[in-house]
Protein backbone atom coordinates (compact mmCIF):
# COMPACT_ATOMS: atom_id res chain seq x y z
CA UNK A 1 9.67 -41.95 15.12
CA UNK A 2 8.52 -42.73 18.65
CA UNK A 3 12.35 -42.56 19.80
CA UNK A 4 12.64 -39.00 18.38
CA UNK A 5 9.21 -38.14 19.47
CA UNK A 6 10.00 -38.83 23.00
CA UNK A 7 13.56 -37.21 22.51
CA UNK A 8 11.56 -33.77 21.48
CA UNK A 9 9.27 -33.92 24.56
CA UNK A 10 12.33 -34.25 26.66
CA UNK A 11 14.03 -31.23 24.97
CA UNK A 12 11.02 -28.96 25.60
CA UNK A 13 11.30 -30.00 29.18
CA UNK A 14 8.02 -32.14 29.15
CA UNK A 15 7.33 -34.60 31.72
CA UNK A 16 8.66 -37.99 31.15
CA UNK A 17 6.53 -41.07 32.39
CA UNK A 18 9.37 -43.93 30.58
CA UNK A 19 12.74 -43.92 29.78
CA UNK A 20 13.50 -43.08 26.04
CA UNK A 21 14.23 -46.95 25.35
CA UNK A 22 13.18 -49.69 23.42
CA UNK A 23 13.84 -53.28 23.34
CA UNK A 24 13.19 -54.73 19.71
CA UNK A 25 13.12 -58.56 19.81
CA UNK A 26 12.85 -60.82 16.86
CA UNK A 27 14.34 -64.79 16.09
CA UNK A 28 17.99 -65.44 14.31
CA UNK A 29 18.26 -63.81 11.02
CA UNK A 30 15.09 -61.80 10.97
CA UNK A 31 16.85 -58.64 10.06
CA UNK A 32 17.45 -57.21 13.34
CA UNK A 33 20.89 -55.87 12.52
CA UNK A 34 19.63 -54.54 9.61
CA UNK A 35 16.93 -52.75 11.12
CA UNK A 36 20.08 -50.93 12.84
CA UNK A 37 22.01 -50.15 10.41
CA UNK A 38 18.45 -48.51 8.51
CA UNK A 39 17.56 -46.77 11.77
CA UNK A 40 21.05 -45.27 11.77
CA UNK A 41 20.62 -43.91 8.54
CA UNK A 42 17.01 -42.38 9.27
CA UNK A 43 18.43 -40.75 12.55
CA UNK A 44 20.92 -38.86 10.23
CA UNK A 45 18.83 -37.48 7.84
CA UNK A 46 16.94 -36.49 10.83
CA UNK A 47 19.65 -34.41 12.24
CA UNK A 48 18.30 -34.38 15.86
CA UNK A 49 20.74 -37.27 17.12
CA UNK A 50 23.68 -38.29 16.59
CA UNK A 51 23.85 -42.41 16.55
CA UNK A 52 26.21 -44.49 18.40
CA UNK A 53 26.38 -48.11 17.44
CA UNK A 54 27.56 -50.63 19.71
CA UNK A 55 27.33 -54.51 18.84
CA UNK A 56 26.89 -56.14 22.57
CA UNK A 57 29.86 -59.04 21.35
CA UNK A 58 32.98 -56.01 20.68
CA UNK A 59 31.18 -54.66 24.22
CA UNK A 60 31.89 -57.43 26.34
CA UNK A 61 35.06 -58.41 24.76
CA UNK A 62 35.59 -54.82 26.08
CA UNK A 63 34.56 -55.38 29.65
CA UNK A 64 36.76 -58.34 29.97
CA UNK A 65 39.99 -56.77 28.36
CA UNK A 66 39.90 -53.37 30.34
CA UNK A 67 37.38 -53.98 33.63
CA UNK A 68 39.39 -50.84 34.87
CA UNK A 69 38.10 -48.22 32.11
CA UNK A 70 34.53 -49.87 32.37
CA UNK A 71 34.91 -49.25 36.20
CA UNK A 72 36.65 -45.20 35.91
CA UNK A 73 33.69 -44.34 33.51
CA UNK A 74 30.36 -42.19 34.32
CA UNK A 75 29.10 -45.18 32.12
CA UNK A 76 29.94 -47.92 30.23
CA UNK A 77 29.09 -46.45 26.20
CA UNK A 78 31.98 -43.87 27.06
CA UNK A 79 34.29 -46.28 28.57
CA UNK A 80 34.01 -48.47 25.20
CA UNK A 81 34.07 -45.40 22.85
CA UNK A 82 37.50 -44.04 24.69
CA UNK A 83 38.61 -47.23 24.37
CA UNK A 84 37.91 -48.16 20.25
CA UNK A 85 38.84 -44.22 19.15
CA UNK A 86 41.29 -42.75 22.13
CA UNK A 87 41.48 -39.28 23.23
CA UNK A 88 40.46 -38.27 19.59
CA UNK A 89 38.03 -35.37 18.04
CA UNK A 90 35.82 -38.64 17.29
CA UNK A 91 35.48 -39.78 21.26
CA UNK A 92 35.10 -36.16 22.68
CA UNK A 93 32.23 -35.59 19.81
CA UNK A 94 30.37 -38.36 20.64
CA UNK A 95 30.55 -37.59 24.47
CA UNK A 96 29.39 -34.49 24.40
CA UNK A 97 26.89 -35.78 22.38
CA UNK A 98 26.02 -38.09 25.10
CA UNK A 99 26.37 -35.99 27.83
CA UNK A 100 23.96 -33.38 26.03
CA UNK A 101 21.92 -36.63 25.46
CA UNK A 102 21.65 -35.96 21.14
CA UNK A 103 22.69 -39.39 21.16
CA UNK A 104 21.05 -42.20 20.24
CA UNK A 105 22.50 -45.33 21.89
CA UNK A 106 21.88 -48.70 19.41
CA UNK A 107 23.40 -51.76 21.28
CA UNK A 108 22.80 -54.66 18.79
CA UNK A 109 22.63 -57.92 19.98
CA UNK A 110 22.06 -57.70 24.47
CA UNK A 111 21.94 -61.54 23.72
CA UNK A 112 25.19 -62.17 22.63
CA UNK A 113 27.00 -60.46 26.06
CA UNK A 114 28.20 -63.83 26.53
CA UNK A 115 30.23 -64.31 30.77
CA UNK A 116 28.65 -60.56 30.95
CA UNK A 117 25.51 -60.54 29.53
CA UNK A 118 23.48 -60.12 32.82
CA UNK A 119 25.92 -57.15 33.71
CA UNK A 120 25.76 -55.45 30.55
CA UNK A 121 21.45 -55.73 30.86
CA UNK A 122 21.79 -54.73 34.50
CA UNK A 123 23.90 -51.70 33.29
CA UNK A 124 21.57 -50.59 29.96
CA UNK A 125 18.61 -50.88 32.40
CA UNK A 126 19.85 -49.32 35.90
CA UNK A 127 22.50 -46.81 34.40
CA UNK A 128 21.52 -45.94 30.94
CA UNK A 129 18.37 -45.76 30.48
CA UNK A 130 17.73 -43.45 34.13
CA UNK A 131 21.11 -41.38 32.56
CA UNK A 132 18.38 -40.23 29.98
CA UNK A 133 19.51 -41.59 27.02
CA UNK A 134 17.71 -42.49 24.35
CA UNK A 135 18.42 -46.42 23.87
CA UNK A 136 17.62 -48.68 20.74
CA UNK A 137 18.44 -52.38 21.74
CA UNK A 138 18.45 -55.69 20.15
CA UNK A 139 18.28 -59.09 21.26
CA UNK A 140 16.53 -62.49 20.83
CA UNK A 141 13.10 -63.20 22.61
CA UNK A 142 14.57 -65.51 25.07
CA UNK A 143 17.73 -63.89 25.20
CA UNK A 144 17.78 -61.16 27.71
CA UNK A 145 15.94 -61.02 31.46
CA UNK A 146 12.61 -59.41 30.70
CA UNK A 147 12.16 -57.82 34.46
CA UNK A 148 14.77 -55.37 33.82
CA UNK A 149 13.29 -54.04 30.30
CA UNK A 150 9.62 -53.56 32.09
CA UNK A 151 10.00 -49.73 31.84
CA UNK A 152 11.51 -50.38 27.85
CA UNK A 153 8.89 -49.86 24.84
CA UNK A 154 8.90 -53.51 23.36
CA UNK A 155 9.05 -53.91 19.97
CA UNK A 156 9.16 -57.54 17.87
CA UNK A 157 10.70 -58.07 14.47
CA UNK A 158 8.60 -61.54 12.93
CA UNK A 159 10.16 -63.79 10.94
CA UNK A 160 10.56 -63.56 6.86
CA UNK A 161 8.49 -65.07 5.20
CA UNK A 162 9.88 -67.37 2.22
CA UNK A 163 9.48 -64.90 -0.43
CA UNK A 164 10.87 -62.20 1.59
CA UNK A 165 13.94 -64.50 2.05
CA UNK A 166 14.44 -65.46 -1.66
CA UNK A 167 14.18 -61.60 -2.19
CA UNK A 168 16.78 -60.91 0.57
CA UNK A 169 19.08 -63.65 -0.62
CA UNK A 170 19.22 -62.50 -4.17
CA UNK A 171 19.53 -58.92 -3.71
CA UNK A 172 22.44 -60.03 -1.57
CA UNK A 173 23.91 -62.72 -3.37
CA UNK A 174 22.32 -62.65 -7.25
CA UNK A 175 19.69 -65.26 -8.67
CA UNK A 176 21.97 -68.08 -9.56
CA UNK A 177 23.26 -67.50 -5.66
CA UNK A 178 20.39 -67.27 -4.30
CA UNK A 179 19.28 -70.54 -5.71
């Protein structure tokens, strides 16, 4: 709600005193990617953006395969969408939906960049987030360099408790595998 909030102030030409970013944070397995996958579903009903899911791992794999698209790009989102759908109806669709900024940019996972982890923050922080897009990331508390997400709204995930676990884990898996 804040995200869109923010994303409607910057549409009526409002001032803007923080990028339209957040940084959620919460431990292994506390439903992080989840949360993506649920705020991607919200954002369509909404109709205002359109989401663009990156996980941080396929990104750097990415930026090591192909460091000459990452370095042609405007930024590095478009060089990895060109590169996983080609000069298709999908990639120009979801450019001009950046470059109109009705995106919404979900990179799951800053702490699993790996050899370009500290890149890929530098680059969310420095790049993306002054482009103007709006920016949901993920990552472990001690898993990304907090100086560059100052400006970022911080948001933390806490762990499950034990029943919310045992509900999680049969949902998923059934009672006798859940057990």
């Amino acid at each position: 709600g804040w995200l869109a909030a923010l994303y409607a102030r910057c549409c009526q030409g409002r001032a803007i005193d923080a990028p339209a970013a957040a940084l959620l944070t919460g431990p292994p397995a506390a439903g992080k990617t989840s949360l993506m996958s649920q705020v991607m579903m919200h954002v369509l009903m909404m109709g205002e953006l359109i989401p663009i899911l990156i996980k941080v791992q396929r990104l750097q794999a990415q930026l090591l395969e192909s460091p000459d698209a990452f370095a042609a790009s405007w930024n590095w989102v478009d060089a990895y969408l060109r590169i996983e759908y080609g000069d298709t109806p999908i990639y120009r669709m979801l450019r001009q939906a950046m470059a109109a900024r009705r995106s919404l940019i979900l990179l799951d996972g800053l702490d699993e960049g790996g050899a370009k982890r500290g890149e890929i923050e530098a680059h969310v922080a420095e790049v993306l987030a002054p482009q103007g897009h709006v920016l949901l990331c993920t990552s472990r508390p001690a898993g990304v360099t907090e100086e560059r997400f100052v400006t970022f709204r911080r948001l933390a995930l806490s762990p499950l408790t034990e029943v919310q676990q045992e509900q999680a884990l049969t949902r998923r898996l059934g009672g006798s595998g859940a057990r």
